[in-house]
C-alpha atoms as a PDB file:
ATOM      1  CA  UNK A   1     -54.719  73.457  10.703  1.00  0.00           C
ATOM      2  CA  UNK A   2     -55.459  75.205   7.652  1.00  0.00           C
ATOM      3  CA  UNK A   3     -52.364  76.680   5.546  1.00  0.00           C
ATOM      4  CA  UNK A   4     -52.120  79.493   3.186  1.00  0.00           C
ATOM      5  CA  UNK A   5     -49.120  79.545   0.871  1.00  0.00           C
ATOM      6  CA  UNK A   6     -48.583  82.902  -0.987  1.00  0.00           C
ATOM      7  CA  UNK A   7     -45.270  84.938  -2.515  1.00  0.00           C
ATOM      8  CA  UNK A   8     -45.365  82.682  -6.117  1.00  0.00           C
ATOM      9  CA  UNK A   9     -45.141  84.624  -9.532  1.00  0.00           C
ATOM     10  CA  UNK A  10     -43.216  84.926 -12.826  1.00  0.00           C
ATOM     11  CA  UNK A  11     -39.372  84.934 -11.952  1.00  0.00           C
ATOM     12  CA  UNK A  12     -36.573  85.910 -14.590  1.00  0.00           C
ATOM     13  CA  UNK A  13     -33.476  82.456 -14.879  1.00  0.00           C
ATOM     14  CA  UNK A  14     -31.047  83.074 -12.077  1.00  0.00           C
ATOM     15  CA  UNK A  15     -33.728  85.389  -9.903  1.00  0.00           C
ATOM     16  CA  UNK A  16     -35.512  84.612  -6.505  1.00  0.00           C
ATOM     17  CA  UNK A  17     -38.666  84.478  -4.678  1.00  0.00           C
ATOM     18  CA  UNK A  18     -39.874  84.343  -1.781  1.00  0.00           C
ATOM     19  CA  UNK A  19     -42.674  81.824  -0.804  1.00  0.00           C
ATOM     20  CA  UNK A  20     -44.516  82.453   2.310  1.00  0.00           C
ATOM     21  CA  UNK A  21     -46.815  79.796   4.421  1.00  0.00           C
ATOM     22  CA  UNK A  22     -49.312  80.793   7.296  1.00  0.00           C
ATOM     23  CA  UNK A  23     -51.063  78.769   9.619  1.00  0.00           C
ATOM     24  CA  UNK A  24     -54.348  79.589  10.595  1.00  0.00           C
ATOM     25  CA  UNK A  25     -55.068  77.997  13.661  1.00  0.00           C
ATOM     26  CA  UNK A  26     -53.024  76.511  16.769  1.00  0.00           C
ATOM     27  CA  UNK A  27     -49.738  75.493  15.926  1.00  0.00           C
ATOM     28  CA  UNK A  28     -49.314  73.535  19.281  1.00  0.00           C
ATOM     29  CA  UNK A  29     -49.156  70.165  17.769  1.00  0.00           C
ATOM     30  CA  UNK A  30     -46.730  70.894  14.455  1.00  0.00           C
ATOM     31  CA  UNK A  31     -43.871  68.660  14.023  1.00  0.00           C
ATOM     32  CA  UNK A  32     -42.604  69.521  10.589  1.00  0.00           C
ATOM     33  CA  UNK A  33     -43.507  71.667   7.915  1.00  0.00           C
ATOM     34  CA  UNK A  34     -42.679  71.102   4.729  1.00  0.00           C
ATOM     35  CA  UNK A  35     -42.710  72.527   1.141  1.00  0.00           C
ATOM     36  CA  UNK A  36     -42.811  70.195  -1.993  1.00  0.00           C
ATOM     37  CA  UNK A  37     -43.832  71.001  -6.060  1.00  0.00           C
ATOM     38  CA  UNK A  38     -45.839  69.782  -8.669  1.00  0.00           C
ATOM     39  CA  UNK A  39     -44.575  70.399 -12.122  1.00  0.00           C
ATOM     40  CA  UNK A  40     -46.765  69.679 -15.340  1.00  0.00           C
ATOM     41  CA  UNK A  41     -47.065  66.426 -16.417  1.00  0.00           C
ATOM     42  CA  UNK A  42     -44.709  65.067 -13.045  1.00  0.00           C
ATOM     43  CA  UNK A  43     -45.411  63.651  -9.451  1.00  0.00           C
ATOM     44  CA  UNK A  44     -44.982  65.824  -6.312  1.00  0.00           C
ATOM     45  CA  UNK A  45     -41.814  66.681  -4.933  1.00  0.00           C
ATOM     46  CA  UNK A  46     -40.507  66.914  -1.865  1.00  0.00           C
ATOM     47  CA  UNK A  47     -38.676  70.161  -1.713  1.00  0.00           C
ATOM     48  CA  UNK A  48     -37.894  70.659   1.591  1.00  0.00           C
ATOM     49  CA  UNK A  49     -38.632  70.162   5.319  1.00  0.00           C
ATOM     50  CA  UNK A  50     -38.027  71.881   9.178  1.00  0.00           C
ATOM     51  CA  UNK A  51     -38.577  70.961  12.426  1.00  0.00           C
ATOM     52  CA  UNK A  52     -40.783  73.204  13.863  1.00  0.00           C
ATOM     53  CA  UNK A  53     -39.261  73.419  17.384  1.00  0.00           C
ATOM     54  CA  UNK A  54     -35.893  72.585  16.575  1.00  0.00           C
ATOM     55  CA  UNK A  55     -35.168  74.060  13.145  1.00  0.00           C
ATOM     56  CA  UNK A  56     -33.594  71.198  11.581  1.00  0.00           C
ATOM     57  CA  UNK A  57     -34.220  71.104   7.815  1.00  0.00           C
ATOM     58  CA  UNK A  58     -33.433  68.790   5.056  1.00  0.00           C
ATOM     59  CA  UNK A  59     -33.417  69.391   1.684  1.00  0.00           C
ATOM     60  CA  UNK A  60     -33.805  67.381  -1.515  1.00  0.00           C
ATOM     61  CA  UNK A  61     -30.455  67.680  -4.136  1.00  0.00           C
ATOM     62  CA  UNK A  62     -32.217  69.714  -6.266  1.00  0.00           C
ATOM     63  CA  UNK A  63     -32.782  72.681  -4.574  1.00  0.00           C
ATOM     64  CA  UNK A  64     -29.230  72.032  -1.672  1.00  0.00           C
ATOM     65  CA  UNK A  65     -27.443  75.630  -2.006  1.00  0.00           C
ATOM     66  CA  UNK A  66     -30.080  77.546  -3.779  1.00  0.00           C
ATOM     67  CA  UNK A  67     -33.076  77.287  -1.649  1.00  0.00           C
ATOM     68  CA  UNK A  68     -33.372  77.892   2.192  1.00  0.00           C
ATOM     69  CA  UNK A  69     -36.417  76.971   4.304  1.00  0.00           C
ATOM     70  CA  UNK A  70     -37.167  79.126   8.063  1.00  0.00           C
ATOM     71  CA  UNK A  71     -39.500  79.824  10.460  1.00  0.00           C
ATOM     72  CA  UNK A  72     -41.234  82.478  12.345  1.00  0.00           C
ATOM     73  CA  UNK A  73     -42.542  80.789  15.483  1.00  0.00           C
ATOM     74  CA  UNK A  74     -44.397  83.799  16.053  1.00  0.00           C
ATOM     75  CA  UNK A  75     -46.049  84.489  12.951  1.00  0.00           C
ATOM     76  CA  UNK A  76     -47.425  80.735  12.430  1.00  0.00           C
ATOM     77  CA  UNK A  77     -45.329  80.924   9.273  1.00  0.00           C
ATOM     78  CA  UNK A  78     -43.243  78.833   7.145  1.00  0.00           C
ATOM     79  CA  UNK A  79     -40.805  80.633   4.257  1.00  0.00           C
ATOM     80  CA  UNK A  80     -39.005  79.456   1.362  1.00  0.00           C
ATOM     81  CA  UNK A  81     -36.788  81.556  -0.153  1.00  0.00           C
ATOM     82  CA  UNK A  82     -35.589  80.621  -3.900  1.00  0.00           C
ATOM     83  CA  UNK A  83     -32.457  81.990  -5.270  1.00  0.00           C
ATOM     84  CA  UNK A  84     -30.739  81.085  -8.741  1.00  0.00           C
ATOM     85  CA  UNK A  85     -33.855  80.233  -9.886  1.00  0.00           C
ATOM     86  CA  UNK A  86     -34.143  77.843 -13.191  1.00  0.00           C
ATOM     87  CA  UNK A  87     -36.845  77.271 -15.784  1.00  0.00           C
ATOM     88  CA  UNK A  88     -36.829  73.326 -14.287  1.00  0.00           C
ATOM     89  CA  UNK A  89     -38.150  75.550 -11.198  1.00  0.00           C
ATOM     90  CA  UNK A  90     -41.002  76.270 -12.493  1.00  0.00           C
ATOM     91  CA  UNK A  91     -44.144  74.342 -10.807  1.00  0.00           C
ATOM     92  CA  UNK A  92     -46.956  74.735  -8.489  1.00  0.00           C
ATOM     93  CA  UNK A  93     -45.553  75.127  -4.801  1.00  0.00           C
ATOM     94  CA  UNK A  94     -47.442  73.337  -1.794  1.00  0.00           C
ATOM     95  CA  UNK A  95     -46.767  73.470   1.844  1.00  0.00           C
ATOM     96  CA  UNK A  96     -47.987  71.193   4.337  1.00  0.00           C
ATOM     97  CA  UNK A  97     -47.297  69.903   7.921  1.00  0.00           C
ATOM     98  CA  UNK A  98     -47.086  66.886   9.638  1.00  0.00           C
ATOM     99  CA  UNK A  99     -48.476  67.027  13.123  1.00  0.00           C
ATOM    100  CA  UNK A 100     -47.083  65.409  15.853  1.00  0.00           C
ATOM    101  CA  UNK A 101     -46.906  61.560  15.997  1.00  0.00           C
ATOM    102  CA  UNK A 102     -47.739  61.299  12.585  1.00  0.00           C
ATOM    103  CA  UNK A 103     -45.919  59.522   9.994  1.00  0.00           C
ATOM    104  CA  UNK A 104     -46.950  61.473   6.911  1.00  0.00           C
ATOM    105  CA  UNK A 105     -48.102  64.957   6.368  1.00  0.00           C
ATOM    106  CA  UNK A 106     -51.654  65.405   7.163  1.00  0.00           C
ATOM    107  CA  UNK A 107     -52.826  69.303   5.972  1.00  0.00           C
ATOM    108  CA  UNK A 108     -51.895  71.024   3.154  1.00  0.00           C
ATOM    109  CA  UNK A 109     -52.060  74.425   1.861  1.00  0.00           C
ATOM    110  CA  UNK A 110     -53.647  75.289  -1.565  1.00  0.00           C
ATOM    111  CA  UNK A 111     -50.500  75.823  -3.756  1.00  0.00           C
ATOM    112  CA  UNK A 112     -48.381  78.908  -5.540  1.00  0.00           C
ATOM    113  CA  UNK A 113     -47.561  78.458  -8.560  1.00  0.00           C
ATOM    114  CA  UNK A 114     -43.863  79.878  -9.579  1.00  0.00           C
ATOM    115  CA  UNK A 115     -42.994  80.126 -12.871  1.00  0.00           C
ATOM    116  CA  UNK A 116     -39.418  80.464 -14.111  1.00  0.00           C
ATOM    117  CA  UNK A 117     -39.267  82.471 -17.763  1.00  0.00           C
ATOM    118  CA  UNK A 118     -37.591  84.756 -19.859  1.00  0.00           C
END
């Protein structure tokens, strides 16, 4: 599966974006797609994850109330949309999917990098 994240960009305090991920190829065997960030100088963070069939997300504290993960089945695609954005917001945005029967998350997209400014 290869993934293609898109939608990052330079984002006024208290705005939102939109971050958009596409799969490529069959979908068949997705269990969970996630999103997670990288901000200089710090590890990886989860973000946030959904089931692909079933829809169930789970967020991490940080983001609970201002970001929503969703799905479009039909378009292969993954969204995150960011509201009430901060500067501590600001990092390089990766999706990725775990496939079915698999314990961690096995293809990742290339990154977007959103950057939170005045």
């Amino acid at each position: 599966v290869q993934l293609q994240a898109s939608g990052g960009g330079l984002v006024q305090p208290g705005g939102s974006l939109r971050l958009s991920c596409a799969a490529s190829e069959s979908i068949s065997s997705i269990f969970v797609m996630g999103w997670f960030r990288q901000a200089p100088g710090k590890e990886r963070e989860f973000i946030a994850h959904i089931t692909w069939n079933g829809g169930i997300t789970i967020y991490a504290d940080s983001v609970k109330g201002r970001f929503t993960i969703s799905r479009d089945i039909a378009k292969k695609t993954v969204y995150l949309q960011m509201d009430s954005l901060t500067p501590e917001d600001t990092a390089i945005y990766y999706c990725a999917d775990r496939e079915s029967g698999s314990r961690t998350y096995d293809y990742w997209g290339q990154g977007t990098l959103v950057t939170v400014s005045s």
